[in-house]
Protein backbone atom coordinates (compact mmCIF):
# COMPACT_ATOMS: atom_id res chain seq x y z
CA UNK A 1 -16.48 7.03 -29.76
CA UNK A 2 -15.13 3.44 -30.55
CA UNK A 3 -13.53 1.49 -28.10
CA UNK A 4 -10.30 1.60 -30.19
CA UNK A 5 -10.83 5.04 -31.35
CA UNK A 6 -10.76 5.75 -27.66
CA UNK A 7 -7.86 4.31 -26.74
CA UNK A 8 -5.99 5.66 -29.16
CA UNK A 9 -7.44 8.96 -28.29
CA UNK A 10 -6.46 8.48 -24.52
CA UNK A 11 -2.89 7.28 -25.79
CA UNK A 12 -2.22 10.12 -27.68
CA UNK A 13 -3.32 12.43 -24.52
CA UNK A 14 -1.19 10.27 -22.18
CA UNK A 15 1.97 11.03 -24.45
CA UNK A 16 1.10 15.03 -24.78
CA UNK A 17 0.39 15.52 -21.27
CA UNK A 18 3.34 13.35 -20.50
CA UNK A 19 5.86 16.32 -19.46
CA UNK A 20 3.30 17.54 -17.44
CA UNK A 21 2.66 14.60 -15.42
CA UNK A 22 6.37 14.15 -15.24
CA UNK A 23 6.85 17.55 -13.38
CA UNK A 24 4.14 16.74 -11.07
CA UNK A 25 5.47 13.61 -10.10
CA UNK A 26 9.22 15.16 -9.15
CA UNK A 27 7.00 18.12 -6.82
CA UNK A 28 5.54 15.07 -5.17
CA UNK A 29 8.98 13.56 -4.63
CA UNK A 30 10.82 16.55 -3.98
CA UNK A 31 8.55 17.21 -1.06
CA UNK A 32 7.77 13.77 0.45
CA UNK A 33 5.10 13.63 3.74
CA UNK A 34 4.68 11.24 7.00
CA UNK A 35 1.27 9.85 7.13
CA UNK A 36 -1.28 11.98 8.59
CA UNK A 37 1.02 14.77 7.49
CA UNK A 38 0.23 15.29 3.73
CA UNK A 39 -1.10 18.94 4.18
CA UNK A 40 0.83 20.46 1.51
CA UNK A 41 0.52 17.31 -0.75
CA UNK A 42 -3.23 18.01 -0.51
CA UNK A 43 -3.48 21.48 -0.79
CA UNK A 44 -1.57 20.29 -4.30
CA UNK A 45 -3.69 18.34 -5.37
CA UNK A 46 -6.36 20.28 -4.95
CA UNK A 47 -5.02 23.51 -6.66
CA UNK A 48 -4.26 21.13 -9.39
CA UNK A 49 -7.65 19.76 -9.47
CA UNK A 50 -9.55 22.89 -9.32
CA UNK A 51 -6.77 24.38 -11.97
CA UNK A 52 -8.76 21.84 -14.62
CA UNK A 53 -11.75 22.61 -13.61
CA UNK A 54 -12.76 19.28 -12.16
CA UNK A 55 -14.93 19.62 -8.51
CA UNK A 56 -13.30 18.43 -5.31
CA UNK A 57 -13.34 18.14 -1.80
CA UNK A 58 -10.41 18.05 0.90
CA UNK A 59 -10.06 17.32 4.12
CA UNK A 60 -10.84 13.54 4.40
CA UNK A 61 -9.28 11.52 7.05
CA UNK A 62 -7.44 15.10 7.64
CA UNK A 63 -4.95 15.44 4.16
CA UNK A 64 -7.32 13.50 1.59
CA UNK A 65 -8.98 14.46 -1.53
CA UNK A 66 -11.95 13.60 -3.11
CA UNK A 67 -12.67 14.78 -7.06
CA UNK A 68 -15.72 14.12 -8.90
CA UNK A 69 -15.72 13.93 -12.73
CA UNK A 70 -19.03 13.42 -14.66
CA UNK A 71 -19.33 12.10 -18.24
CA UNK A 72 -22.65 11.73 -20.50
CA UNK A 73 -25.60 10.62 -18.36
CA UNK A 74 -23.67 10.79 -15.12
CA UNK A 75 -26.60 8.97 -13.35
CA UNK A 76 -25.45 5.47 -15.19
CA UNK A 77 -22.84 4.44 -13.37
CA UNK A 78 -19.94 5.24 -10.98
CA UNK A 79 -16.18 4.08 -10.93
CA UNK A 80 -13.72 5.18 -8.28
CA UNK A 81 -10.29 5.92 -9.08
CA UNK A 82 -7.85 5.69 -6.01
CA UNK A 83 -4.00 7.16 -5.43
CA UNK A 84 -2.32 6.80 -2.14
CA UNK A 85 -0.25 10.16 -1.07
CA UNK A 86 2.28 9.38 2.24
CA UNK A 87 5.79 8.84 2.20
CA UNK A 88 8.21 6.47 4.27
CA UNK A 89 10.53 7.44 7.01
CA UNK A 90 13.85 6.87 5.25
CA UNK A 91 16.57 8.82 4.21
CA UNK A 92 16.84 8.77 0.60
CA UNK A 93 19.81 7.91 -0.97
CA UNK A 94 19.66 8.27 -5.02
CA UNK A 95 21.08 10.99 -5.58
CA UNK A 96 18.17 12.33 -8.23
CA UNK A 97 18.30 16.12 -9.30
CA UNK A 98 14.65 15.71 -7.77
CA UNK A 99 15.56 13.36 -4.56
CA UNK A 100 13.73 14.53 -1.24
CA UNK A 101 14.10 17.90 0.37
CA UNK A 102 12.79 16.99 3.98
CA UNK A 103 15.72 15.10 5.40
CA UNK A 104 14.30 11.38 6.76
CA UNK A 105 11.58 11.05 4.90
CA UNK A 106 10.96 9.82 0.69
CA UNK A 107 8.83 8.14 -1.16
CA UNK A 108 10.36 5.02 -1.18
CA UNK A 109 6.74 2.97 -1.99
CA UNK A 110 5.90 4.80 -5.03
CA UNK A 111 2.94 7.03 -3.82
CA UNK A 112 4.72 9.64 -5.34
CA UNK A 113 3.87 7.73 -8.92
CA UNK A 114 0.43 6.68 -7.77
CA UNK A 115 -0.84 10.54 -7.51
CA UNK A 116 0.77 11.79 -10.53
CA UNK A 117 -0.54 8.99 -12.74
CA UNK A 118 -4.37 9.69 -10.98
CA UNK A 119 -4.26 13.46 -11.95
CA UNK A 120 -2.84 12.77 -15.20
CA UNK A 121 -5.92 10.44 -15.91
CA UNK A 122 -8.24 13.27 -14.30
CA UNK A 123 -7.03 15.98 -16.91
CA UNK A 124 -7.54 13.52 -19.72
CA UNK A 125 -11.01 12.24 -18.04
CA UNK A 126 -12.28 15.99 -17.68
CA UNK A 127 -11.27 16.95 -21.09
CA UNK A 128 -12.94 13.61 -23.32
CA UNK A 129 -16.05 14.25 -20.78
CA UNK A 130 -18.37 14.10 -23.74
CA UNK A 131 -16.96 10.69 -25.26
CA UNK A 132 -17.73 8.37 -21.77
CA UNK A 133 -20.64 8.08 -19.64
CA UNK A 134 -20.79 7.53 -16.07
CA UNK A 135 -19.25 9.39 -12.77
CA UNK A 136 -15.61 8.62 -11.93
CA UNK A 137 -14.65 9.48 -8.24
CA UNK A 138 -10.88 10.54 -7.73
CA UNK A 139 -9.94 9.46 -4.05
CA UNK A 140 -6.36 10.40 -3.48
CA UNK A 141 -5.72 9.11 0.14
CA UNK A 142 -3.53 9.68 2.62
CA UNK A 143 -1.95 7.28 5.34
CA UNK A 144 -1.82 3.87 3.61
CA UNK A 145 1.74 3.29 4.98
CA UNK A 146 0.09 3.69 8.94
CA UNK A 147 -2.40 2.40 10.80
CA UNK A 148 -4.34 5.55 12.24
CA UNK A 149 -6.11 6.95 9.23
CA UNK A 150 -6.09 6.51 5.06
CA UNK A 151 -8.79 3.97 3.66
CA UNK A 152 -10.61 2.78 6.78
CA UNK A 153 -11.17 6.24 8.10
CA UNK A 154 -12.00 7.72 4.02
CA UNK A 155 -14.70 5.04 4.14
CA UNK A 156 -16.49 5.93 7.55
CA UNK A 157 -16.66 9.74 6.35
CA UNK A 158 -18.65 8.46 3.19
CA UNK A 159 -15.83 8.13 0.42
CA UNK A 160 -17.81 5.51 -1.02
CA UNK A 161 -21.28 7.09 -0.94
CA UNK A 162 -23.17 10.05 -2.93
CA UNK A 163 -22.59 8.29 -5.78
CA UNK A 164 -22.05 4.28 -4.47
CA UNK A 165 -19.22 3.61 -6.82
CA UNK A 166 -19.69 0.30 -8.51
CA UNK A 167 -16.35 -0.51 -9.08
CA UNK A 168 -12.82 0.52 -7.59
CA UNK A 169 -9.40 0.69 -9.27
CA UNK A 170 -5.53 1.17 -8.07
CA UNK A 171 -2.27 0.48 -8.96
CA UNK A 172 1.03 -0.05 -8.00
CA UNK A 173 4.31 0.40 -8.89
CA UNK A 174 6.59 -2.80 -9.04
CA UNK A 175 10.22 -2.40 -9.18
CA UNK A 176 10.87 -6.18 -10.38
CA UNK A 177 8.84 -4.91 -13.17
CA UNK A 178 9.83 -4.43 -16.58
CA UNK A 179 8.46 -0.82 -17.91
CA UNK A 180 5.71 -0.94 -20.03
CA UNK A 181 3.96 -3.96 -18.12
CA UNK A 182 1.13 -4.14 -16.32
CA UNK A 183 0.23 -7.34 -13.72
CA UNK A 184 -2.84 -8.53 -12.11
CA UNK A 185 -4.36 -11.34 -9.89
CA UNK A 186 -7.75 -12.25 -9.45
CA UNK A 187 -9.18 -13.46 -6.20
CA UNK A 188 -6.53 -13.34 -2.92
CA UNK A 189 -3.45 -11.14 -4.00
CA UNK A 190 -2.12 -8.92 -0.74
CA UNK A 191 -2.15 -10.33 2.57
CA UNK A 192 -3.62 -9.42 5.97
CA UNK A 193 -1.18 -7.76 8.74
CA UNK A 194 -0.89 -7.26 11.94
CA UNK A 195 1.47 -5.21 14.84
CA UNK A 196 2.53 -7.60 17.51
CA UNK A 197 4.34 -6.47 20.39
CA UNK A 198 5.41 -8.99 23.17
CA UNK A 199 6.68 -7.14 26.57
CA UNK A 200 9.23 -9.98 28.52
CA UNK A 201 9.37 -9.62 32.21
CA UNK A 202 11.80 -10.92 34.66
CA UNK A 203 13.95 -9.83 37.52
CA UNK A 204 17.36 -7.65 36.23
CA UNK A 205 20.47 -7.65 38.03
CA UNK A 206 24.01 -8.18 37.70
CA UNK A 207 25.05 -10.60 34.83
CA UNK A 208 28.12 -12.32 37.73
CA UNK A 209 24.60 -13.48 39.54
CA UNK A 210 22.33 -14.47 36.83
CA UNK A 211 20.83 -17.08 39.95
CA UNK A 212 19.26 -13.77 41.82
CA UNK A 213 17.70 -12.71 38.04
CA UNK A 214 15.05 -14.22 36.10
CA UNK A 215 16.33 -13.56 33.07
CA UNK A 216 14.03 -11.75 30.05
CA UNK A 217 16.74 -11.69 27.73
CA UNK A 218 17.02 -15.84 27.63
CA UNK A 219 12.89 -15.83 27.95
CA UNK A 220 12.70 -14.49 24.51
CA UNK A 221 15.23 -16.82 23.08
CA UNK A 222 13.22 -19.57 24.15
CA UNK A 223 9.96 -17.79 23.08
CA UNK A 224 11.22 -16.66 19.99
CA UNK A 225 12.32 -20.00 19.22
CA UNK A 226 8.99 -21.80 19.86
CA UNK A 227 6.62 -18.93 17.88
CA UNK A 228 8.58 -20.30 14.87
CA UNK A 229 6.18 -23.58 15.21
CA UNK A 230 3.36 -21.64 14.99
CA UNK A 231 3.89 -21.23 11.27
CA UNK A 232 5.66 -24.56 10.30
CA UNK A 233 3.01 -27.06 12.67
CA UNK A 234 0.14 -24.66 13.79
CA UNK A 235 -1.26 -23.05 10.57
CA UNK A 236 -3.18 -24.66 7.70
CA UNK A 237 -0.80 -25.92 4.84
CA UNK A 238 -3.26 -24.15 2.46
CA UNK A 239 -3.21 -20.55 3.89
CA UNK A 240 0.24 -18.67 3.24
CA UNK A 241 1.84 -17.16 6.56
CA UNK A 242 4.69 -15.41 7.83
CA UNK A 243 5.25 -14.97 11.07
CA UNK A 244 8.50 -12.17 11.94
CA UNK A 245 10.07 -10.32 14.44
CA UNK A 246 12.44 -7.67 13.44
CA UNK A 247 13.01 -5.80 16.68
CA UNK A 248 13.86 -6.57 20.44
CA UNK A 249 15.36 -4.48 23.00
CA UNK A 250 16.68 -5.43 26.17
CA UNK A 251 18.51 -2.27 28.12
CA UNK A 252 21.14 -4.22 29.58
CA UNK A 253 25.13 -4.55 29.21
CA UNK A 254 27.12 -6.94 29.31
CA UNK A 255 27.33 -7.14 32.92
CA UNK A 256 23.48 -5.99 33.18
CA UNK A 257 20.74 -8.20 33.14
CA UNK A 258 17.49 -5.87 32.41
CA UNK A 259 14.25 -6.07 33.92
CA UNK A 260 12.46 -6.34 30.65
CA UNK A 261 12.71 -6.85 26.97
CA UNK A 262 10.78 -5.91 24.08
CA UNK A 263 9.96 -7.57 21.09
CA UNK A 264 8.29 -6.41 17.64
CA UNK A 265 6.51 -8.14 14.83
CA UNK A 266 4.25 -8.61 12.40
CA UNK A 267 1.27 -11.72 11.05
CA UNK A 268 0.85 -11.74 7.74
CA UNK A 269 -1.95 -14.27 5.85
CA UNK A 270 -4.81 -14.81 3.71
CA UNK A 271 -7.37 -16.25 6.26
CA UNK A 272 -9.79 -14.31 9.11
CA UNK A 273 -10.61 -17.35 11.02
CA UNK A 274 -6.63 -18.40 11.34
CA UNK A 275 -5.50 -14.83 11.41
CA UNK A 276 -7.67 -15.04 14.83
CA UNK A 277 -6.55 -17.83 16.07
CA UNK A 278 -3.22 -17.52 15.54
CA UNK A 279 -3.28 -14.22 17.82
CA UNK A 280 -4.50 -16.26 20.61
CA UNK A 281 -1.82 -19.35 20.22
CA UNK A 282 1.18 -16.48 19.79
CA UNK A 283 -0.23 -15.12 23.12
CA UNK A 284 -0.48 -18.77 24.73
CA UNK A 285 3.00 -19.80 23.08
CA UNK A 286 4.30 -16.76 24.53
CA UNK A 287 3.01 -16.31 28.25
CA UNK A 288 3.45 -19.96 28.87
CA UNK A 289 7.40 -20.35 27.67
CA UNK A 290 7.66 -17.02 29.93
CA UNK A 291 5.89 -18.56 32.84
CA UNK A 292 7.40 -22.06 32.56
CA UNK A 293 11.29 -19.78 33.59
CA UNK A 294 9.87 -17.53 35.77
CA UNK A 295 8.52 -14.19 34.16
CA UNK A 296 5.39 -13.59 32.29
CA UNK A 297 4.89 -11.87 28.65
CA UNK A 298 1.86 -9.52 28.00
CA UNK A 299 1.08 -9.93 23.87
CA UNK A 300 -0.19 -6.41 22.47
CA UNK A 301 -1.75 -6.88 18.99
CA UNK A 302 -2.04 -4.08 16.42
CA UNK A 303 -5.04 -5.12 14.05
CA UNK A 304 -3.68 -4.11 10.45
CA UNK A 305 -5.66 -4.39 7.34
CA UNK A 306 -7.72 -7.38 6.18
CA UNK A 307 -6.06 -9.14 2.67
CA UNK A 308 -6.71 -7.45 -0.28
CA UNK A 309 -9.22 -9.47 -2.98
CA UNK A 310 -9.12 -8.42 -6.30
CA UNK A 311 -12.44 -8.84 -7.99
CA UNK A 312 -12.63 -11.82 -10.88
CA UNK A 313 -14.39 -9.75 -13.11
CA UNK A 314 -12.85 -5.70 -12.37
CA UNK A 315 -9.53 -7.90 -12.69
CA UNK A 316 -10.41 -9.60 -16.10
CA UNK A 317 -11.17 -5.79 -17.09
CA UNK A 318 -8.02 -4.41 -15.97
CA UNK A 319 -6.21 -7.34 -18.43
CA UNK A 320 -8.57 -6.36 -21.65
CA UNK A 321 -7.57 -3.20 -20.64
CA UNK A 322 -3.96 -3.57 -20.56
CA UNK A 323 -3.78 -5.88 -23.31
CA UNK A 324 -5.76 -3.40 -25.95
CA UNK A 325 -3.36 -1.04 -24.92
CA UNK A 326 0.03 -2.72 -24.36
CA UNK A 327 -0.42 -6.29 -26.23
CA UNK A 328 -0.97 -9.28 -24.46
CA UNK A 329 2.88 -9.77 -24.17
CA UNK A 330 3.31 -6.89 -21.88
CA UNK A 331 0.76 -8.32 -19.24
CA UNK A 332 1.81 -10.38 -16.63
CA UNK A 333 -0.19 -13.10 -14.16
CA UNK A 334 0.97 -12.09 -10.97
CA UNK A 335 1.80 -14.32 -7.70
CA UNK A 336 0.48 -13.78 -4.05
CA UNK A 337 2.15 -11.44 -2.15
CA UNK A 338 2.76 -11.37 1.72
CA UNK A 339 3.07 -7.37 1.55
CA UNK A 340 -0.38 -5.51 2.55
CA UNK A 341 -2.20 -2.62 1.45
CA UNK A 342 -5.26 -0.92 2.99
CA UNK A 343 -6.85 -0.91 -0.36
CA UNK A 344 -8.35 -4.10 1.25
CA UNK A 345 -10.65 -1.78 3.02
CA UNK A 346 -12.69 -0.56 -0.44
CA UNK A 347 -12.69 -4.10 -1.92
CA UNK A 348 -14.91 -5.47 1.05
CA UNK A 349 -16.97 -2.74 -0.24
CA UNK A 350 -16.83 -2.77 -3.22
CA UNK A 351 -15.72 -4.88 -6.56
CA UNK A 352 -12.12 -3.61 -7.18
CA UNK A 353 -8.60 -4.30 -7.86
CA UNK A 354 -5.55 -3.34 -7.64
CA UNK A 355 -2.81 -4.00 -10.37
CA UNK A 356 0.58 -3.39 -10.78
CA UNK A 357 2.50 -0.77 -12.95
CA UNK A 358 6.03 -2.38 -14.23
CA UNK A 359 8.98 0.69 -13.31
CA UNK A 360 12.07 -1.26 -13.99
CA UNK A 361 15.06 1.06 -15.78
CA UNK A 362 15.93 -0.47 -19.10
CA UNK A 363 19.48 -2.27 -18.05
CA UNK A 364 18.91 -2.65 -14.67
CA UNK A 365 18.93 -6.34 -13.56
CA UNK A 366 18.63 -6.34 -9.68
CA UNK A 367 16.28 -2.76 -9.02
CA UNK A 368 15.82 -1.40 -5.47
CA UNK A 369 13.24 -2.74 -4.00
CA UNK A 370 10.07 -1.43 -2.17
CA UNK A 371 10.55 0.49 1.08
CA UNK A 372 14.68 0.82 0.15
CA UNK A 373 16.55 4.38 0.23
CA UNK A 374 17.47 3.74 -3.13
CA UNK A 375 14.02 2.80 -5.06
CA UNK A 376 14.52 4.79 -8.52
CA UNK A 377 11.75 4.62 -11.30
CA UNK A 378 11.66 4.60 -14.96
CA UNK A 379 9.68 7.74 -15.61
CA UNK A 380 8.03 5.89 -18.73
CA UNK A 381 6.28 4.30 -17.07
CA UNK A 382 3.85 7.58 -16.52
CA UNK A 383 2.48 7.30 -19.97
CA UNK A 384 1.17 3.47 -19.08
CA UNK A 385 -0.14 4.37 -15.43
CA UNK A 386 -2.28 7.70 -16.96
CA UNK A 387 -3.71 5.75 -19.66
CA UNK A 388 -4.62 2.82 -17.98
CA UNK A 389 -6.29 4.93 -15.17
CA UNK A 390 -8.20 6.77 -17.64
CA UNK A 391 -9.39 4.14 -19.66
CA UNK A 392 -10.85 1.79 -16.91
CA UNK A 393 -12.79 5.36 -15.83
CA UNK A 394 -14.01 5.65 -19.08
CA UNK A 395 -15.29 2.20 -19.42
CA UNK A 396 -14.99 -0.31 -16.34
């Protein structure tokens, strides 16, 4: 079959199966799961899977999924396909027919999108087997939103072998987004992050004596306040980083000094050799302002996922791709981004990228954002994610 002829094939699929892909996207938000959790979200998918006849495989990294699809002369090549399955800790608040049923937790990132879109593209894969050539290797993953499992873990129980895929593919949904776009960057796109956690220690006691303290809660002022350097005088000019702390606890009152206080971060940028060094100048920043008043801090870092690179030439394919099937209009260049993904992990393995799926409602100028109780999709958008997931299958 043409390249066109396929396309058009693929869009016509995309927009019959449509309802379909709908419904299975509402289960998947209707019944949201924690990371490491996704048991029923993979027994799903794999009914689903099996239900069309396509081979698969659960039980990676605990919840995952693994479906293999073969075309004409399966031997030629091998593309993987990947869809991340957890949900987010937070209450949702959007007051959908289809909102969450387990109280705390949503899919406020989109996942919920991500798998619906992948086993659309697997029914229409499965059923044009005879028009494409090649293997295509459905990962559906679980735990992207937590260190412990998802991509890392997929990869050291052989995701990526028996075939060797030669090329990977995701996307993502992007709220700032119109509908009916599709974005990409090639080379650096997602940063690196990491956990840190900085325990203060002084000497507590009544806040009428603060000379018989040493007092934590002032350390991390003053620590706080010099980290900031580490970013503005420390780091390379030419490699993006952020450097924030978003929680710190100190039991006290306000007569109560407290023994201790706790403090919570993250490190996000583009560069290994920096992203190691700046560890150990955060830990010498921090243990020295501590020691210079008196108590000591103890660093605790939580290595996170390397930055994601996108591919030159898998993202040059993902734009033909788009623009064949949207017009060149409806594909955007996208910027860096300090957010992180553990897609990361399969792109030091293999050529990939990941792109981004435009969800914005039609008349809605300021969407939620990522990670918000209120993150609402345009359901459109379905039609675009299926089709492009099928079509770099077909032919990346």
């Amino acid at each position: 079959m043409e390249d066109n002829s396929m396309r058009d094939e693929v869009r016509r699929r995309a927009e019959a199966l449509d309802a379909e892909v709908v419904r299975i996207r509402r289960h998947f938000h209707r019944n949201p799961e924690l990371s490491t959790e996704e048991h029923e979200t993979g027994r799903f998918i794999e009914k689903t899977l099996r239900g069309w006849g396509i081979e698969c495989r659960g039980g990676y990294s605990g919840t995952g999924v693994v479906g293999i699809l073969k075309g004409r002369n399966p031997e030629k090549r091998c593309v993987a396909l990947r869809a991340d399955m957890d949900a987010l800790p937070i209450q949702e608040q959007t007051g959908l027919d289809f909102a969450s049923c387990n109280p705390g937790v949503m899919h406020a990132c989109g996942h919920d999108v991500h798998m619906a879109c992948l086993l659309g593209a697997s029914k229409i894969l499965k059923d044009m087997a005879s028009e494409w050539e090649g293997t295509v290797k459905l990962i559906f993953q679980p735990s992207e939103e937590d260190f412990r499992a998802g991509a890392p873990v997929m990869i050291r129980e052989g995701v990526l072998e028996n075939p060797v895929p030669s090329r990977i593919f995701a996307l993502h949904v992007l709220p700032e987004m119109d509908c009916g776009k599709v974005g990409c960057k090639e080379g650096q796109y997602m940063a690196s992050t990491d956990e840190l956690y900085l325990k203060v220690v002084g000497k507590g006691g009544h806040g009428a004596t603060p000379e018989l303290t040493v007092d934590p809660v002032l350390m991390s002022a003053y620590i706080l306040t010099s980290l900031q350097q580490i970013v503005s005088r420390q780091a390379p000019p030419y490699v993006p980083t952020v450097l924030t702390f978003g929680r710190i606890i100190g039991e006290g009152r306000t007569n109560i000094i407290p023994g201790e206080v706790n403090i919570e971060g993250t490190l996000r940028t583009f560069n290994e050799a920096w992203r190691a060094k700046a560890h150990e100048r955060i830990r010498l920043c921090a243990e020295s302002v501590a020691e210079g008043l008196g108590g000591h801090c103890v660093l605790e870092v939580d290595h996170g996922y390397p930055f994601v690179f996108n591919d030159p030439e898998a993202t040059r394919k993902v734009r033909e791709t788009a623009s064949a099937l949207l017009g060149a209009e409806k594909v955007e260049e996208l910027p860096l981004r300090m957010t992180a993904e553990d897609f990361a992990y399969y792109t030091q393995q293999v050529p990939g990228c990941m792109f981004r799926l435009g969800v914005r409602p039609k008349d809605v100028e300021n969407p939620s954002s990522l990670h918000t109780s209120t993150l609402a999709i345009d359901e459109a958008c379905l039609k675009v994610g299926v089709s492009m997931m099928a079509l770099l299958g077909m032919s990346a």
